[in-house]
Protein backbone atom coordinates (compact mmCIF):
# COMPACT_ATOMS: atom_id res chain seq x y z
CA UNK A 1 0.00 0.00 0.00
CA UNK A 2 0.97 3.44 -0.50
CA UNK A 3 1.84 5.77 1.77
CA UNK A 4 -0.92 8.48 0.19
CA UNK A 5 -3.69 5.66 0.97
CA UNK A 6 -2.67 4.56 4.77
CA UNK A 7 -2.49 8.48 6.29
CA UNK A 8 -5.49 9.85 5.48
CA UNK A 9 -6.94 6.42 6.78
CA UNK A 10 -4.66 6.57 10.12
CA UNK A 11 -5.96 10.62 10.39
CA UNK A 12 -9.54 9.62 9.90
CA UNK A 13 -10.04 6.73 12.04
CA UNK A 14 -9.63 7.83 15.39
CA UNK A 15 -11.75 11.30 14.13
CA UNK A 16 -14.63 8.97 13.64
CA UNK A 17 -14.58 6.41 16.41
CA UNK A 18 -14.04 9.35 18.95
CA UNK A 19 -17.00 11.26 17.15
CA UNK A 20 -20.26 12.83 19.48
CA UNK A 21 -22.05 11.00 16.78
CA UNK A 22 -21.32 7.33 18.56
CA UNK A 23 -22.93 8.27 22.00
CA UNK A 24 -24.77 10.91 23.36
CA UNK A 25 -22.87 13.46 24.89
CA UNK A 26 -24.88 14.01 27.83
CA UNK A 27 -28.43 14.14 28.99
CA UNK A 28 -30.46 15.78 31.97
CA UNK A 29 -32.45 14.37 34.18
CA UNK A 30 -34.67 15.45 37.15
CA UNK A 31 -36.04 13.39 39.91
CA UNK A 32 -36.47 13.74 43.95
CA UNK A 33 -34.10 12.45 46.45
CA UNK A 34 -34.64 12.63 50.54
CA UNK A 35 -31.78 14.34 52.29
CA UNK A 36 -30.96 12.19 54.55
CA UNK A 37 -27.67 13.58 56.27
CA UNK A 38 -26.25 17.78 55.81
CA UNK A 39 -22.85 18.14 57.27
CA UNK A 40 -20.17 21.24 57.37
CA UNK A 41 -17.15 19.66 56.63
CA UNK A 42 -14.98 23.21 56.51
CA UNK A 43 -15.42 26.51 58.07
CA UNK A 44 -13.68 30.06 57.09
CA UNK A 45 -11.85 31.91 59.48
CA UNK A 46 -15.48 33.65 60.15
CA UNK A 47 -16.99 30.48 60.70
CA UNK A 48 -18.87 30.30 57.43
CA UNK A 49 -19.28 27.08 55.64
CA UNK A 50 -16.95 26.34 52.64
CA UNK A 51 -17.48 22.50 52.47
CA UNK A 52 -20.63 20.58 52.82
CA UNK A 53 -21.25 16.90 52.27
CA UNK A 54 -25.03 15.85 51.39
CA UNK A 55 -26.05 12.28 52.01
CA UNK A 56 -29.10 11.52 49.80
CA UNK A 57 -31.12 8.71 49.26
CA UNK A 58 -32.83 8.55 45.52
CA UNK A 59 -36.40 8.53 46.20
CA UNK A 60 -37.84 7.28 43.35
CA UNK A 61 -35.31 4.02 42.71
CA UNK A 62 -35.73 0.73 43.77
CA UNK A 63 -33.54 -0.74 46.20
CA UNK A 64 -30.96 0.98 48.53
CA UNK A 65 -29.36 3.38 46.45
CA UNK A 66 -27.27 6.00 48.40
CA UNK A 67 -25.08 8.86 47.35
CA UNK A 68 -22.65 11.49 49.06
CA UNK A 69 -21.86 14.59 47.72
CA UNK A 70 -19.50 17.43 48.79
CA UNK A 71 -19.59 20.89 47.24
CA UNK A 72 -18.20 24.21 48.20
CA UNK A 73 -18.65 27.43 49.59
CA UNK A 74 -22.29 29.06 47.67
CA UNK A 75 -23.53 25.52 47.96
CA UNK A 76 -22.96 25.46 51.68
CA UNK A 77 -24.51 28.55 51.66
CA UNK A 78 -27.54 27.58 49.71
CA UNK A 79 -27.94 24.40 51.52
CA UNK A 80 -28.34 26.46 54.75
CA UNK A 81 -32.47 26.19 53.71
CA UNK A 82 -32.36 22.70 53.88
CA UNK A 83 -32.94 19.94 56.61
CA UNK A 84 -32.58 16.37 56.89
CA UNK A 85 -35.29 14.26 56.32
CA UNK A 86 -36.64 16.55 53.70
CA UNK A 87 -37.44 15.39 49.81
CA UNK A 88 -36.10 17.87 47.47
CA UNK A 89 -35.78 18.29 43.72
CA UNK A 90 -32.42 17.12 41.74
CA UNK A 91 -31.03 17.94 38.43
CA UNK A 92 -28.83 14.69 37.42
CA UNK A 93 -26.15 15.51 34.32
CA UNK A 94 -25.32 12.37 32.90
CA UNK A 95 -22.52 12.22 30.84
CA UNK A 96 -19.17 10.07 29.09
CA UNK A 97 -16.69 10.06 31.37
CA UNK A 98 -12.82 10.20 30.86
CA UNK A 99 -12.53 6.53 32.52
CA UNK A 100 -14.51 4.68 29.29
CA UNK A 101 -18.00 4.95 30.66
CA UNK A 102 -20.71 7.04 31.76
CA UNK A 103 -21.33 9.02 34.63
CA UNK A 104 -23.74 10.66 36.54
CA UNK A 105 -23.24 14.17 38.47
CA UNK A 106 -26.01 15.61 40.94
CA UNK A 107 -25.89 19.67 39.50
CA UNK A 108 -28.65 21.23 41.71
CA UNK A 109 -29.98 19.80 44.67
CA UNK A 110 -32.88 21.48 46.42
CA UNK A 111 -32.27 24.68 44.24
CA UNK A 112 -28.65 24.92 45.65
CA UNK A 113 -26.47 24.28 42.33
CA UNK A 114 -23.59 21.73 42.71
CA UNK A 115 -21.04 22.26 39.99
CA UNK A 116 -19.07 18.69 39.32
CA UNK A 117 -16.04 17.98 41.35
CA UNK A 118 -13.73 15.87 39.03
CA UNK A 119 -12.09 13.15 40.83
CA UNK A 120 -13.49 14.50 44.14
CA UNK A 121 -12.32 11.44 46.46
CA UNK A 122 -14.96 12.81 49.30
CA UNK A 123 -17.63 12.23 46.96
CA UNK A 124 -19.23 8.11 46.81
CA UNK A 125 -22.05 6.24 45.43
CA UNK A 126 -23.57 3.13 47.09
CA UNK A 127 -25.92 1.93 44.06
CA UNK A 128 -27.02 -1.62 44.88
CA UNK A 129 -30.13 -4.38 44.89
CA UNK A 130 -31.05 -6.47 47.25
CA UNK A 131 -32.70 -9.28 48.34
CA UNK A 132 -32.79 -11.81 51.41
CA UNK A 133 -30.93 -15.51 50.68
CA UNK A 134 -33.55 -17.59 52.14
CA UNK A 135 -33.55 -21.39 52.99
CA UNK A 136 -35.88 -24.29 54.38
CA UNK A 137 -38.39 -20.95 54.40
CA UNK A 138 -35.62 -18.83 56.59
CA UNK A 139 -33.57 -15.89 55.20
CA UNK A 140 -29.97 -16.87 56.39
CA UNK A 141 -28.39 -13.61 54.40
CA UNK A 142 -28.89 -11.13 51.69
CA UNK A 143 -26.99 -11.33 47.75
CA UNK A 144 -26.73 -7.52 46.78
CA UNK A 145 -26.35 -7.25 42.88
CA UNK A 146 -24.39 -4.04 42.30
CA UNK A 147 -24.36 -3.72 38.46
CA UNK A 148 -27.36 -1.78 38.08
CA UNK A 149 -29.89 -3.27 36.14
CA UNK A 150 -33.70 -4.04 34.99
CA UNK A 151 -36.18 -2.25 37.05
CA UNK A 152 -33.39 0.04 38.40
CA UNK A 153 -32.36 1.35 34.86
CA UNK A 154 -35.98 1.56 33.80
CA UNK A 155 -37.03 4.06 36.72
CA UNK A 156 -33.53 5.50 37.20
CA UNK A 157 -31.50 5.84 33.97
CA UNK A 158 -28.49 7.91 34.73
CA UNK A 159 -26.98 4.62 36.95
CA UNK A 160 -26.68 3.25 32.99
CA UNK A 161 -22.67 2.81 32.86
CA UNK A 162 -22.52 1.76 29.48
């Protein structure tokens, strides 16, 4: 082969297998979540929040799924409004992520928007199924499927990895 015929082909493959065309970029979705835990992680000199963490519990999903967020200073602020126990409104960005696979980032909670913290080791998801392991009609244990699928992807999308 000629040189003339492989580079344009070497130039244009990774152009089109990298393309927005392949996947979607990102998508928005909004849904409720009960706040289950508010914490101040950092104060200013003044004693103003800087640093909350936000332990929610997504409302509308089957099973036990369970997030933690922390977010800075004008989301500390916002989430002054708030109180545990309450059900609030979230904006979820779901996007491609840098690691090979999608994502999901809460961007408002409550009102209070929560810009994404990349690589923000504070920061967890517990997304999991359950069910009781049950013998001779007692349960002797639970299996917990942590790949989220069926029921879980149908009501609650942006837990879709792939």
């Amino acid at each position: 082969m000629r040189l003339t015929t492989i580079l344009p082909a070497l130039v244009l493959f990774p152009l089109l297998v990298a393309s927005p065309g392949c996947r979607p970029e990102h998508k928005e979705f909004v849904t409720s979540v009960t706040l289950n835990r508010i914490s101040v992680v950092e104060r200013d000199d003044k004693g103003t929040p800087i640093s909350t963490d936000v332990e929610v519990r997504w409302k509308e999903c089957p099973g036990d799924q369970l997030q933690l967020m922390r977010s800075g200073k004008e989301f500390s602020e916002c989430m002054k409004k708030h109180k545990p126990g309450e059900t609030v409104v979230v904006k979820v960005l779901w996007e491609w992520d840098e690691h090979g696979h999608y994502d999901w980032h809460m961007i408002d909670v409550g009102g209070c928007p929560a810009p994404p913290v990349d690589d923000d080791d504070s920061s967890f998801d517990q997304i999991q199924e359950c069910v009781p392991s049950i013998q001779h009609d007692a349960v002797v244990g639970f299996h917990c499927d942590r790949v989220p699928e069926g029921e879980l992807l149908e009501k609650c999308p942006w837990f879709r990895r792939q």
